[in-house]
C-alpha atoms as a PDB file:
ATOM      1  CA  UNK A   1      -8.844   1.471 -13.068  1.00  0.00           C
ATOM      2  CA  UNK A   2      -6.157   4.003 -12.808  1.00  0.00           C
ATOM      3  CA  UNK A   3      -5.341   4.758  -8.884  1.00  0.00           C
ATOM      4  CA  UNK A   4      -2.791   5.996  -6.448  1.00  0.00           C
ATOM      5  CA  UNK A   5      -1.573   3.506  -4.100  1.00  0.00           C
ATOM      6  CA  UNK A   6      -0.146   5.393  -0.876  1.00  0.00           C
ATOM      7  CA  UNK A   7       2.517   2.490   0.911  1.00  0.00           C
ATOM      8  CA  UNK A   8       3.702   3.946   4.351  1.00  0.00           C
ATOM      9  CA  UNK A   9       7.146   1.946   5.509  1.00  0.00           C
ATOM     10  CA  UNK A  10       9.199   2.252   8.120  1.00  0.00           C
ATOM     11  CA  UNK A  11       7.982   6.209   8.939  1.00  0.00           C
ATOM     12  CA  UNK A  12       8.022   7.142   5.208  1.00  0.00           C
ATOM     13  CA  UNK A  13       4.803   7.666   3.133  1.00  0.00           C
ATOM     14  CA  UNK A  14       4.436   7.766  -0.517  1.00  0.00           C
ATOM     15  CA  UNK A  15       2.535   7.746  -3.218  1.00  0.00           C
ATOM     16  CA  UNK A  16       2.380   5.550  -6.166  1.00  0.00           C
ATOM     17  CA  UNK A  17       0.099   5.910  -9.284  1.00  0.00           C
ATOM     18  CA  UNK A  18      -0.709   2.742 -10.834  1.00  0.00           C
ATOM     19  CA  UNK A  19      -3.499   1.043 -12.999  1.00  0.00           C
ATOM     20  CA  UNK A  20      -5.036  -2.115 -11.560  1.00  0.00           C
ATOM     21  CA  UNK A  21      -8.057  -4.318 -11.824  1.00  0.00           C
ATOM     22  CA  UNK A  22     -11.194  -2.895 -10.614  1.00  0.00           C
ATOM     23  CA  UNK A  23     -11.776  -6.131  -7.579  1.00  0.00           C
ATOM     24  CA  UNK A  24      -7.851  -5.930  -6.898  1.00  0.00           C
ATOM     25  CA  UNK A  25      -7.759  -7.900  -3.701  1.00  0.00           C
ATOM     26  CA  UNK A  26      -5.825  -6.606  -0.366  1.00  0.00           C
ATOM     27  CA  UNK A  27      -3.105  -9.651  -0.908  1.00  0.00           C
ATOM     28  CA  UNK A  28      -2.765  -8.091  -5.021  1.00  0.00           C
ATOM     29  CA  UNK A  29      -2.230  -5.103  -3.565  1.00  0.00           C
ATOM     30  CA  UNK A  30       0.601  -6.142  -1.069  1.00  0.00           C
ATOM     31  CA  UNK A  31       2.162  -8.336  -3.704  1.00  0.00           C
ATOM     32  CA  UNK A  32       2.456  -4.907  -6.049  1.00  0.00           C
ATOM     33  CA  UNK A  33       3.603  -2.902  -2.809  1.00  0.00           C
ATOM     34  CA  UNK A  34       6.176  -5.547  -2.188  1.00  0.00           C
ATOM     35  CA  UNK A  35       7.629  -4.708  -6.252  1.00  0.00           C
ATOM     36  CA  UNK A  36       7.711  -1.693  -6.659  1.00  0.00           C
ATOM     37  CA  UNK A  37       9.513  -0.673  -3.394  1.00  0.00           C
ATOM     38  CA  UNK A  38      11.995  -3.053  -4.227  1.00  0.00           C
ATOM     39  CA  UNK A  39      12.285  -1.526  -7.644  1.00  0.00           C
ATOM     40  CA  UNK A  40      13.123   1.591  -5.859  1.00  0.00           C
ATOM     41  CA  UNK A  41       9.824   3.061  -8.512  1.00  0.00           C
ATOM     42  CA  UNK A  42       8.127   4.592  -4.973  1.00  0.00           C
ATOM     43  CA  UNK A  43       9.908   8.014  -4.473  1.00  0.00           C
ATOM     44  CA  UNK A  44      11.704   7.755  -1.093  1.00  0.00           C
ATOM     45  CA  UNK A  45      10.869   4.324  -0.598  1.00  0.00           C
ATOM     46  CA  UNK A  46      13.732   1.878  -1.944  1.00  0.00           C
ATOM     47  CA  UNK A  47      14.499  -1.756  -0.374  1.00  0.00           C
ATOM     48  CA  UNK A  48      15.810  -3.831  -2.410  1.00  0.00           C
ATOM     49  CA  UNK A  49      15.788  -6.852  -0.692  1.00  0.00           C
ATOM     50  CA  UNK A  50      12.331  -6.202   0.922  1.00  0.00           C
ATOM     51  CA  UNK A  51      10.792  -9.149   2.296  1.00  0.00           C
ATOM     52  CA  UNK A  52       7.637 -10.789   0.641  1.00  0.00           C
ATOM     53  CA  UNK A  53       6.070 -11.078   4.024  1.00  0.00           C
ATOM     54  CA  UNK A  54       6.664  -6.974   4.860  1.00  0.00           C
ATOM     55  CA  UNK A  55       3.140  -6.060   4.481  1.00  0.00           C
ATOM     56  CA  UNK A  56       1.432  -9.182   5.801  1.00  0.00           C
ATOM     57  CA  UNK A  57       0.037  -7.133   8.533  1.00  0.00           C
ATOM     58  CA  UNK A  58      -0.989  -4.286   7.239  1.00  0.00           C
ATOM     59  CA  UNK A  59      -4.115  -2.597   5.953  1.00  0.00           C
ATOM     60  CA  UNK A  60      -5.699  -1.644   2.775  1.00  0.00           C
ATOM     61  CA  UNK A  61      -7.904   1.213   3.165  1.00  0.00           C
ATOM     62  CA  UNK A  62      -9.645   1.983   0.035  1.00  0.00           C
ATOM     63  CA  UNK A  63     -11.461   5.573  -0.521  1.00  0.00           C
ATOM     64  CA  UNK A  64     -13.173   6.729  -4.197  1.00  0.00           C
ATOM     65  CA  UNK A  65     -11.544  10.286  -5.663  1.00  0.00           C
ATOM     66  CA  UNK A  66     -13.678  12.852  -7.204  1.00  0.00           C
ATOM     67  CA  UNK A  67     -11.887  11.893 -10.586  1.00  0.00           C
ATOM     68  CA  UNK A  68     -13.228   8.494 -10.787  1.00  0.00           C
ATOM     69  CA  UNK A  69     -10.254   6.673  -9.514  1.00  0.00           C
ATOM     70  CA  UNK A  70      -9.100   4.801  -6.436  1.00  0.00           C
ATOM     71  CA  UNK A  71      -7.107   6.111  -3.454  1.00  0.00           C
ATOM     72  CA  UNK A  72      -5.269   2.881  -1.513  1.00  0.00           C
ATOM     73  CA  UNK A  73      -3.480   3.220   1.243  1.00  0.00           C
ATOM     74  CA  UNK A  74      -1.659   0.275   2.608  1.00  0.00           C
ATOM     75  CA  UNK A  75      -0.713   0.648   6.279  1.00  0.00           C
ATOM     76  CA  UNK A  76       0.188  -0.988   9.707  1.00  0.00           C
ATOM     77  CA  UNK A  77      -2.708  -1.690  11.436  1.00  0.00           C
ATOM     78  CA  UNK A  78      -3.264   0.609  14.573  1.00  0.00           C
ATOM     79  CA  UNK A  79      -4.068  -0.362  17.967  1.00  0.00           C
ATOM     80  CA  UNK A  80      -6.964   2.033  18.169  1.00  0.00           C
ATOM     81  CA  UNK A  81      -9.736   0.156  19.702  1.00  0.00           C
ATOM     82  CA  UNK A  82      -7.914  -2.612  19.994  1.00  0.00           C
ATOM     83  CA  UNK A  83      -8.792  -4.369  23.458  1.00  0.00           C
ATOM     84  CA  UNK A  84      -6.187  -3.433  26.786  1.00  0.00           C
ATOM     85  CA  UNK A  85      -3.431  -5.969  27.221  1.00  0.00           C
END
């Protein structure tokens, strides 16, 4: 399925177009993240020696476009809701 994976890092977002299994699971997804920021293919996002373990904590939020493909967006989780410590 073609779709446009959005990584945000360290205050930068970007977006990423890439084809991918339509059941692409949320570690897939990290795995790929983890790749192609090290590649330096993410405009504005290049770490080369990015650990595998960066986006163990994050999110994948995954929304349908208009166009038939998929919008990801793979993010730290927020503390919204989250219970007072």
């Amino acid at each position: 399925m073609k779709a446009t994976l959005n990584i945000t890092l360290q205050g930068v977002s970007a977006d990423y177009p890439v084809q991918l299994e339509p059941n692409v699971s949320d570690r897939d997804v990290k795995r790929i993240a983890v790749e192609v920021v090290r590649s330096g293919e993410v405009p504005g996002l290049h770490i080369g020696n990015l650990p595998e373990n960066t986006f163990d904590m994050y999110v994948v939020d995954r929304f349908n476009n208009a166009d038939g493909g998929v919008r990801l967006y793979l993010r730290p989780k927020v503390p919204f809701g989250d219970a007072a410590r």
